[in-house]
C-alpha atoms as a PDB file:
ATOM      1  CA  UNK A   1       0.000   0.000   0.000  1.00  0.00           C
ATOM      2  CA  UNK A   2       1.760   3.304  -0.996  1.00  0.00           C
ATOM      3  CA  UNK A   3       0.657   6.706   1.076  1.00  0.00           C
ATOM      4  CA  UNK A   4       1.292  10.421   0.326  1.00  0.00           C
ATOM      5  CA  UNK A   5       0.613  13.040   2.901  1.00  0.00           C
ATOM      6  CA  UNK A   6      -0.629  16.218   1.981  1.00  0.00           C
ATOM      7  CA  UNK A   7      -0.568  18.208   5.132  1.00  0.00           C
ATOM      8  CA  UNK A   8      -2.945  18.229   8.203  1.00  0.00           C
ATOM      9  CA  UNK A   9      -5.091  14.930   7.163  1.00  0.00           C
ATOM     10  CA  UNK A  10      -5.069  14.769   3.997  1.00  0.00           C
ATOM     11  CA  UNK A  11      -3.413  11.403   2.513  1.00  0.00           C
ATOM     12  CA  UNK A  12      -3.691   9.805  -1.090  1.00  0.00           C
ATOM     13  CA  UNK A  13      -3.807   5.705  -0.264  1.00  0.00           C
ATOM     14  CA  UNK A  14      -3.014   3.700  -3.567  1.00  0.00           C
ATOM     15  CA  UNK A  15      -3.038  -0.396  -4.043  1.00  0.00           C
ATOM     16  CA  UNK A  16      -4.064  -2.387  -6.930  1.00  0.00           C
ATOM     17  CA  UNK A  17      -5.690   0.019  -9.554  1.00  0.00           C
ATOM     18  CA  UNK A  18      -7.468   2.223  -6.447  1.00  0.00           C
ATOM     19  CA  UNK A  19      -6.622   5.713  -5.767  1.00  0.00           C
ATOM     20  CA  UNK A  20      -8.756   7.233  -2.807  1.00  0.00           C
ATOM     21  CA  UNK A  21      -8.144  10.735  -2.167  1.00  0.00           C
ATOM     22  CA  UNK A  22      -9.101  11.457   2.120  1.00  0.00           C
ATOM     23  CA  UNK A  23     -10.117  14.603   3.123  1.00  0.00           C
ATOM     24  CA  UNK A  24      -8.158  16.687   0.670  1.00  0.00           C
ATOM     25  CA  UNK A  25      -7.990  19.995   2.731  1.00  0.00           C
ATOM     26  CA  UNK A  26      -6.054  21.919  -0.251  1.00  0.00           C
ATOM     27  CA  UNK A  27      -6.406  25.136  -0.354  1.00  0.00           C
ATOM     28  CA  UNK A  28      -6.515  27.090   2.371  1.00  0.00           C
ATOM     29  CA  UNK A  29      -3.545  24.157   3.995  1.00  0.00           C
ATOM     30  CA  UNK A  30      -0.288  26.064   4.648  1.00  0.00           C
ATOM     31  CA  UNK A  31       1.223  22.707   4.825  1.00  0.00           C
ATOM     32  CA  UNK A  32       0.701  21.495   1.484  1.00  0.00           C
ATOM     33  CA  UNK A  33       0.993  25.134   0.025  1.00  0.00           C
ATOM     34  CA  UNK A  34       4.123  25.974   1.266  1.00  0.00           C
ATOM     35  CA  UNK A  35       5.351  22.642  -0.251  1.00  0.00           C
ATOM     36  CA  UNK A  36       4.946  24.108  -3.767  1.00  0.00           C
ATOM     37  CA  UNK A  37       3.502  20.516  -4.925  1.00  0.00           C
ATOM     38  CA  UNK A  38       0.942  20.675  -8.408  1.00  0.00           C
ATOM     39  CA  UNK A  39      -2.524  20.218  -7.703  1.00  0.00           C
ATOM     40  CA  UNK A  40      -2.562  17.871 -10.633  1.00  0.00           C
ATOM     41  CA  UNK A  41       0.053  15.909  -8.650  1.00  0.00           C
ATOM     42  CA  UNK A  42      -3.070  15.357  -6.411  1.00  0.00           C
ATOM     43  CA  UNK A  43      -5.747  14.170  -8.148  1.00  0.00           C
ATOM     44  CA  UNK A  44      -4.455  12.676 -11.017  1.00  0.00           C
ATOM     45  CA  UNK A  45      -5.938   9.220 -11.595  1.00  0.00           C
ATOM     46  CA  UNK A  46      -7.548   9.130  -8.540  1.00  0.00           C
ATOM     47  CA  UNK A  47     -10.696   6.845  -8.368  1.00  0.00           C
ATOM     48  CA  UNK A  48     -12.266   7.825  -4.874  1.00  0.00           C
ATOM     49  CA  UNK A  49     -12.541  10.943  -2.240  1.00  0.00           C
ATOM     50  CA  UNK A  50     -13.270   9.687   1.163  1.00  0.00           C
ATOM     51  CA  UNK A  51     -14.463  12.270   4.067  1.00  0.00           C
ATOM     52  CA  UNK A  52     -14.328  11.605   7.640  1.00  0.00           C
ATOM     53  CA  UNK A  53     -16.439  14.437   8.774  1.00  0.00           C
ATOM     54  CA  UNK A  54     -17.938  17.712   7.963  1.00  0.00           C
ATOM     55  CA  UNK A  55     -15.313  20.250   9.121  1.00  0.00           C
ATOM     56  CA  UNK A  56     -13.789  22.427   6.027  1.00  0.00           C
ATOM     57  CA  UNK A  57     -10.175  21.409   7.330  1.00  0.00           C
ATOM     58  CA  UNK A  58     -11.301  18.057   5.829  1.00  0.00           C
ATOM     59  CA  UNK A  59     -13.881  18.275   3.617  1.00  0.00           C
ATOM     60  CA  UNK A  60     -11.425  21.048   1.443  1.00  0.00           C
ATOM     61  CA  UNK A  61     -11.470  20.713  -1.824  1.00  0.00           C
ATOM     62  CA  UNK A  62     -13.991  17.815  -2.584  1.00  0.00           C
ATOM     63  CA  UNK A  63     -16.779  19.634  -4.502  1.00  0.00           C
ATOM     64  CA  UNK A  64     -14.273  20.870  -7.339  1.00  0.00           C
ATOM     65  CA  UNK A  65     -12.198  17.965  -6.797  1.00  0.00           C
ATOM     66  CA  UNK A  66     -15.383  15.185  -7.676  1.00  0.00           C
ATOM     67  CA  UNK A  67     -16.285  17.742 -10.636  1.00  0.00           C
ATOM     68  CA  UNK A  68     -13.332  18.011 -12.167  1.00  0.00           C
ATOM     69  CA  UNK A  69     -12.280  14.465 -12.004  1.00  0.00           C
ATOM     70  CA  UNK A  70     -16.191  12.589 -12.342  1.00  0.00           C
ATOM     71  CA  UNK A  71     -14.738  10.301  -9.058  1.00  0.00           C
ATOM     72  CA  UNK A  72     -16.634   8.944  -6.510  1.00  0.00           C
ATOM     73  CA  UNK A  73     -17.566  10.546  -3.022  1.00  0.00           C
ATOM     74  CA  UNK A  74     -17.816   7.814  -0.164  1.00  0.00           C
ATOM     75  CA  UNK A  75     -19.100   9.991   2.834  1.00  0.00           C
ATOM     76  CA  UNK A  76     -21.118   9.838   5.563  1.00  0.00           C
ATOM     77  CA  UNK A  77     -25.038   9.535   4.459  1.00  0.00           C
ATOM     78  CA  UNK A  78     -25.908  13.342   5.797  1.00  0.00           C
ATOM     79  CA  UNK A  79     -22.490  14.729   4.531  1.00  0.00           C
ATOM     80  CA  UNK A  80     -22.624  12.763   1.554  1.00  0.00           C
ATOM     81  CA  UNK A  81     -26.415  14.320   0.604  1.00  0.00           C
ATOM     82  CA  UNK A  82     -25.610  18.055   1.758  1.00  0.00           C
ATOM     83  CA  UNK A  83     -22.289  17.751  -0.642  1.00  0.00           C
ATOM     84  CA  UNK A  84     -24.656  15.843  -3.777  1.00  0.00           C
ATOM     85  CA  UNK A  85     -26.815  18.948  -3.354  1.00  0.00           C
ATOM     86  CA  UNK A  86     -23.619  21.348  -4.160  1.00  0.00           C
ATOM     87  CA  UNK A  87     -22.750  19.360  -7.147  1.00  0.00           C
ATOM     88  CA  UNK A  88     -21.177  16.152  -6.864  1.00  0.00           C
ATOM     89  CA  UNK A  89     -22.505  13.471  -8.902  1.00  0.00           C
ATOM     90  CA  UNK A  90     -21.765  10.459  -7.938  1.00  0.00           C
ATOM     91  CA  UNK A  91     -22.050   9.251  -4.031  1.00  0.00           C
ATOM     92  CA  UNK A  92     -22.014   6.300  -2.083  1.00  0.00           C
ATOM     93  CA  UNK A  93     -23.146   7.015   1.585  1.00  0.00           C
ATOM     94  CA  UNK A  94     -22.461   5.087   4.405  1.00  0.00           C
ATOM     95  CA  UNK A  95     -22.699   5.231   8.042  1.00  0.00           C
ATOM     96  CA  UNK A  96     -20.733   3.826  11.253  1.00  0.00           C
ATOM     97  CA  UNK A  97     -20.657   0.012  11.067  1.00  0.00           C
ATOM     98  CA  UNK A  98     -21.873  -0.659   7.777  1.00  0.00           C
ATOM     99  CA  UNK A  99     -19.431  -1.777   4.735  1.00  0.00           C
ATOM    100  CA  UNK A 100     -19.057  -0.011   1.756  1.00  0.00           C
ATOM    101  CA  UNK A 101     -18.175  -2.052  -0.913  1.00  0.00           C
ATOM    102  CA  UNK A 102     -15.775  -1.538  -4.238  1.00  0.00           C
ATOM    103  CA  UNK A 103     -14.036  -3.718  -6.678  1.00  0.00           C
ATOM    104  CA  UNK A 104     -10.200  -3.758  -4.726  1.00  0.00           C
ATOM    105  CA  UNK A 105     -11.128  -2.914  -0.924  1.00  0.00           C
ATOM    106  CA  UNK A 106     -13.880  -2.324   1.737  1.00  0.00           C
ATOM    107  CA  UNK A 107     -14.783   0.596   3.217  1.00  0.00           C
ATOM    108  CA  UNK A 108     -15.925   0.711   7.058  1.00  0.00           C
ATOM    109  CA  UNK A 109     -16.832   3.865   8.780  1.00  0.00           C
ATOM    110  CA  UNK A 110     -16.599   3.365  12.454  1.00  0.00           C
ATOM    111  CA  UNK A 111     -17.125   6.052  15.449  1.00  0.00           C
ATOM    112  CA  UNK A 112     -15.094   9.254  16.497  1.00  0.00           C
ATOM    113  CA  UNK A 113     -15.071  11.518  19.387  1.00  0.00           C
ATOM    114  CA  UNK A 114     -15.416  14.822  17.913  1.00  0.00           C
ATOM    115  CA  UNK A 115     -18.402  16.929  15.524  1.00  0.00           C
ATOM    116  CA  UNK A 116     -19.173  17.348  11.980  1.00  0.00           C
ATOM    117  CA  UNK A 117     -20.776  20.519  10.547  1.00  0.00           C
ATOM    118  CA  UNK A 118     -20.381  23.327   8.381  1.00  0.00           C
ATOM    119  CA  UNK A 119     -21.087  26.785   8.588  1.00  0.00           C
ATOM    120  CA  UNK A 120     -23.979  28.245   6.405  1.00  0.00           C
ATOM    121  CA  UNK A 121     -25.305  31.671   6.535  1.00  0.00           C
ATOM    122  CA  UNK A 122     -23.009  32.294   9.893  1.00  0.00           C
ATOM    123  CA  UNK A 123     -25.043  29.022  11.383  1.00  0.00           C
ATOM    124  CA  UNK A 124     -23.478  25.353  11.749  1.00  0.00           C
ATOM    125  CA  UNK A 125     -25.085  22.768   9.368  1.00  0.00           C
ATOM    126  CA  UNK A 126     -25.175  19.318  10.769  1.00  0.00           C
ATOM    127  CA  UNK A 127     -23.475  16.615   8.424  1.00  0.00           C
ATOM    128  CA  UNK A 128     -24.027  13.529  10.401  1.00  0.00           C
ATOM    129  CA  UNK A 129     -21.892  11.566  12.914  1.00  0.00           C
ATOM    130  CA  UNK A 130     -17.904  12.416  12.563  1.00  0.00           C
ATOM    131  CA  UNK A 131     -15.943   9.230  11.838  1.00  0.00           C
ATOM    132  CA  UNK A 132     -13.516   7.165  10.909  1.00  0.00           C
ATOM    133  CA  UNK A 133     -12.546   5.704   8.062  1.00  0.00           C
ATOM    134  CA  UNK A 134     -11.137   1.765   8.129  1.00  0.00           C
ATOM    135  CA  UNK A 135      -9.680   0.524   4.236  1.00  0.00           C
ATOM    136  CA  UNK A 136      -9.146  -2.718   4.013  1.00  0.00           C
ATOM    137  CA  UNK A 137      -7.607  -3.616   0.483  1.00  0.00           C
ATOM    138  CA  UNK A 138      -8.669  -7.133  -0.720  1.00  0.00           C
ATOM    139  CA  UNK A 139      -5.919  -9.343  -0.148  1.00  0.00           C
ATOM    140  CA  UNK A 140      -3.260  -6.971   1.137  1.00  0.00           C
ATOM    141  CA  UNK A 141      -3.235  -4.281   4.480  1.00  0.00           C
ATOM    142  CA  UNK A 142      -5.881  -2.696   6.293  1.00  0.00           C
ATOM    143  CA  UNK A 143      -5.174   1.092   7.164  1.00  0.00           C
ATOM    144  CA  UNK A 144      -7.533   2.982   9.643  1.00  0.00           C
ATOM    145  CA  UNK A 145      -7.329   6.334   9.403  1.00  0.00           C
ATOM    146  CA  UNK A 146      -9.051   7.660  13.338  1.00  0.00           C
ATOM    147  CA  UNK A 147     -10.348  11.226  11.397  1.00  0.00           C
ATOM    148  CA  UNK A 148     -10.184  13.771  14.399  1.00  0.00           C
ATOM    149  CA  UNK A 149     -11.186  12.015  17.589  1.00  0.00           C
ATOM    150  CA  UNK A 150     -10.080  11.502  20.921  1.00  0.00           C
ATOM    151  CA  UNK A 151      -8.991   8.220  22.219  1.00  0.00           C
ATOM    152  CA  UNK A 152     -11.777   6.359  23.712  1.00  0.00           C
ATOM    153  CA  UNK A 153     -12.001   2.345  24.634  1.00  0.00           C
ATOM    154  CA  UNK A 154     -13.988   0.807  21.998  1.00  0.00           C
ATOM    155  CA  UNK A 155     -11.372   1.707  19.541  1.00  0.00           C
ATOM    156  CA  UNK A 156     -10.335  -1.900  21.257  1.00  0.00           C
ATOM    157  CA  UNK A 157     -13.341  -3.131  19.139  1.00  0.00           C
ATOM    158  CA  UNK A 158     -11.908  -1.265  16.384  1.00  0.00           C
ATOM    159  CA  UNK A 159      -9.141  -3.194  16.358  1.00  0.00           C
ATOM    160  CA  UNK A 160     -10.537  -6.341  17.066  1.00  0.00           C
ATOM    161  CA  UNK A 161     -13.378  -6.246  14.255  1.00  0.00           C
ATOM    162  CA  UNK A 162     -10.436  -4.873  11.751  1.00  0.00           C
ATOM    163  CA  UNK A 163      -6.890  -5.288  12.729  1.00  0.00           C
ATOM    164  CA  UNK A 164      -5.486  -2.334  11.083  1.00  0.00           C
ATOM    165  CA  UNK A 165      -1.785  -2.661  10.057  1.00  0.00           C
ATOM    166  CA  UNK A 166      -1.312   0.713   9.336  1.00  0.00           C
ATOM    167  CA  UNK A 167      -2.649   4.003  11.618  1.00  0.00           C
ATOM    168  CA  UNK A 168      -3.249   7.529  10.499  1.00  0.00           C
ATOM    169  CA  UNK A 169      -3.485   8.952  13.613  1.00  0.00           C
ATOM    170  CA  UNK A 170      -4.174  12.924  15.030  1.00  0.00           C
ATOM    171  CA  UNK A 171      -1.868  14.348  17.238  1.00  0.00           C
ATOM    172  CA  UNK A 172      -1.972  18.124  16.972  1.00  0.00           C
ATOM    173  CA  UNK A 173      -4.166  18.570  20.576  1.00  0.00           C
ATOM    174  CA  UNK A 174      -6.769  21.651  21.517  1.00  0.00           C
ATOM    175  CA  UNK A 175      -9.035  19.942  18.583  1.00  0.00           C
ATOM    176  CA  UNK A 176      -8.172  16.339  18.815  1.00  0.00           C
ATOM    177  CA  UNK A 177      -6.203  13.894  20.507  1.00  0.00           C
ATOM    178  CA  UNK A 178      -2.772  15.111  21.641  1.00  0.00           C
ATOM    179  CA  UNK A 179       0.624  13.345  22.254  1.00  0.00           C
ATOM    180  CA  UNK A 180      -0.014  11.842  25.432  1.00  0.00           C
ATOM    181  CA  UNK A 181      -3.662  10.747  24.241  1.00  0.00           C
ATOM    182  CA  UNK A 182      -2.425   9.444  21.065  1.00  0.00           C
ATOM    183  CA  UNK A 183       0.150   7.383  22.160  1.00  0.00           C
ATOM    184  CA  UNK A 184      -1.924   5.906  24.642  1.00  0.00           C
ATOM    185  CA  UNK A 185      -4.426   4.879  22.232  1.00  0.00           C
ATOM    186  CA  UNK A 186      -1.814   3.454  19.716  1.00  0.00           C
ATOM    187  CA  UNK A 187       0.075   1.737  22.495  1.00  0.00           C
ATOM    188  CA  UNK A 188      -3.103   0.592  24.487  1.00  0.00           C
ATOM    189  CA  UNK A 189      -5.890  -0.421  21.599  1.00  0.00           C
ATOM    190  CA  UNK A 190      -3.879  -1.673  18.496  1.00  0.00           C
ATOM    191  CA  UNK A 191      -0.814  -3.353  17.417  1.00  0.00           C
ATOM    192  CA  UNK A 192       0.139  -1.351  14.483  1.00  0.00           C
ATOM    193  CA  UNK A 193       2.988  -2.339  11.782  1.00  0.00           C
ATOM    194  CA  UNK A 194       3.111   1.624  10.459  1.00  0.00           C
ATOM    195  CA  UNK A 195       1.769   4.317  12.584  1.00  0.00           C
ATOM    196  CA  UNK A 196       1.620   8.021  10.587  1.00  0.00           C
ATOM    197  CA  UNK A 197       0.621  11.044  12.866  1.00  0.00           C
ATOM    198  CA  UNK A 198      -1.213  13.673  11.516  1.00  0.00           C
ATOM    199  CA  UNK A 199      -3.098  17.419  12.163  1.00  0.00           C
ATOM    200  CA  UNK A 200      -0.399  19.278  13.159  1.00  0.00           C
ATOM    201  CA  UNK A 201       1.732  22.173  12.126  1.00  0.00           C
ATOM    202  CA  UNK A 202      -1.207  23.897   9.709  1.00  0.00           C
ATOM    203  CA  UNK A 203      -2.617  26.189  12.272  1.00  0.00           C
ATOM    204  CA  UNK A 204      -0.570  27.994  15.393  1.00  0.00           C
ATOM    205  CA  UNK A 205      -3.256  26.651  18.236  1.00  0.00           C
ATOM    206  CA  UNK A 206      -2.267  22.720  17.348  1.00  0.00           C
ATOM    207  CA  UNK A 207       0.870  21.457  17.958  1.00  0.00           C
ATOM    208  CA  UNK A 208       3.161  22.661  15.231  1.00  0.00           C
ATOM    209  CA  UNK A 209       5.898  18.820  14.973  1.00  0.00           C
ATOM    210  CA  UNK A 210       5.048  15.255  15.804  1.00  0.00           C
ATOM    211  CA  UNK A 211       8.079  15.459  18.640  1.00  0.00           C
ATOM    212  CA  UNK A 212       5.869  15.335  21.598  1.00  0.00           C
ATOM    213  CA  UNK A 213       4.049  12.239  20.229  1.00  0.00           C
ATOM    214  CA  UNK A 214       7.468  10.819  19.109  1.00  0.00           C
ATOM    215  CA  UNK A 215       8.630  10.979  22.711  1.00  0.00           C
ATOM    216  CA  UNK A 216       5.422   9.771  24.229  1.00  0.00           C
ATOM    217  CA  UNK A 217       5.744   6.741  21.982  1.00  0.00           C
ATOM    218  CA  UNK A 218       9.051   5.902  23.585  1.00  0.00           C
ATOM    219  CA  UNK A 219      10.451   2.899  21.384  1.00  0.00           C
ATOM    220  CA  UNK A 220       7.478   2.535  19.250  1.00  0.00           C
ATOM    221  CA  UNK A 221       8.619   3.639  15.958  1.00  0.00           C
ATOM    222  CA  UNK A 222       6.191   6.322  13.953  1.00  0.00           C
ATOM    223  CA  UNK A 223       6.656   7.165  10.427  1.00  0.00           C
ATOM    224  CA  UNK A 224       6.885  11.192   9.985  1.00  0.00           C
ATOM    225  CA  UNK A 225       6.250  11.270   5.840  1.00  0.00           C
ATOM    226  CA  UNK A 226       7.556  14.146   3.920  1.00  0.00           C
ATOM    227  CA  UNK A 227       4.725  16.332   2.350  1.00  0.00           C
ATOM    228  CA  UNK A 228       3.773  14.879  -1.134  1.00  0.00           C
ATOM    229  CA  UNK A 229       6.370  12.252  -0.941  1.00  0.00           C
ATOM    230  CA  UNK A 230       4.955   8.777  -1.563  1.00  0.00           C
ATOM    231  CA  UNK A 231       6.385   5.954   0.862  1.00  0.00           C
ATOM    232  CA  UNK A 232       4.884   1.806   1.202  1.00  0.00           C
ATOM    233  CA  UNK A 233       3.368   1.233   4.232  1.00  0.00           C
END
């Protein structure tokens, strides 16, 4: 499974013929601005946009992203209508437990501690539940990527329904989990081969580096990916 981060949580996950584009927060990113990388480097080929919530950190670009590339949204039922009714054509809506499935992989939302809305005429629009998302490639890795959450136990069912390989996890505190949170829940609830942080550094009230989670994993390695740099995982 290859991964490219784009800054805060936005990652491009490719296997098999399957591109799937999460939350690409583009514009608007400092992160992946200040890297100077092509949009086109982005979306090209890509055959999916997953969401994990509502937020505009994470829902970004998708509206002009599905149009200009025809691809499929997988979102959220509520999230996945309000965004159908700006434009994107083609859907497919889930909700927490359920599978959602394609030709190459299965697609599981599952719960997160956090809210999902966007802002409309000064007023917050609920999109449904916040979640996240769990791929699990048909015949190769599973990656779970927590969305913004806190920790909380039954991401032990998480891992026991799905036994993720590979972790996408938020570290960047005040809207998520922080160091000591996310370690805990890496270290506590799963058994991870490849553990990525993410949202931090894009805005000055998160944390701006992964250090603080690097040193609250102790000797449980993390991979730190360069932005728009693809690695295997």
């Amino acid at each position: 499974m290859n991964i490219t981060w784009f800054g805060h949580s936005c990652f491009r996950v490719e296997f098999g013929a399957s591109r799937i584009l999460i939350d690409p927060f583009l514009t608007g990113n400092p992160t992946f601005e200040k890297a100077g990388i092509p949009e086109s480097d982005v979306i090209d080929g890509i055959t999916h946009v997953a969401l994990t919530h509502g937020h505009e950190d994470h829902v970004g670009d998708t509206v002009r992203i599905c149009k200009e590339t025809g691809t499929t949204l997988i979102a959220v039922h509520e999230l996945a209508t309000y965004l159908a009714s700006h434009g994107v054509e083609k859907t497919d809506p889930g909700n927490t437990g359920g599978v959602v499935p394609h030709e190459e992989f299965e697609l599981t939302f599952v719960p997160a501690l956090h809210s999902s809305s966007n802002m409309v005429d000064g007023r917050p629009v609920y999109l449904g539940d916040p979640c996240g998302i769990v791929i699990a490639a048909n015949g190769g890795k599973t990656l779970y990527h927590m969305g913004d959450t806190d920790v909380f136990s039954d991401m032990a069912l998480i891992n026991e329904l799905h036994e993720p390989q590979i972790g996408i996890v938020p570290i960047g505190d005040r809207y998520t989990m922080g160091a000591k949170a996310a370690a805990l829940a890496c270290k506590r609830f799963f058994d991870f081969d490849t553990i990525i942080p993410c949202h931090y550094g894009t805005f000055p009230i998160i944390d701006q580096t992964p250090e603080k989670f690097a040193a609250a994993m102790g000797n449980h390695e993390i991979v730190v990916p360069e932005v728009g740099v693809l690695f295997d995982a």
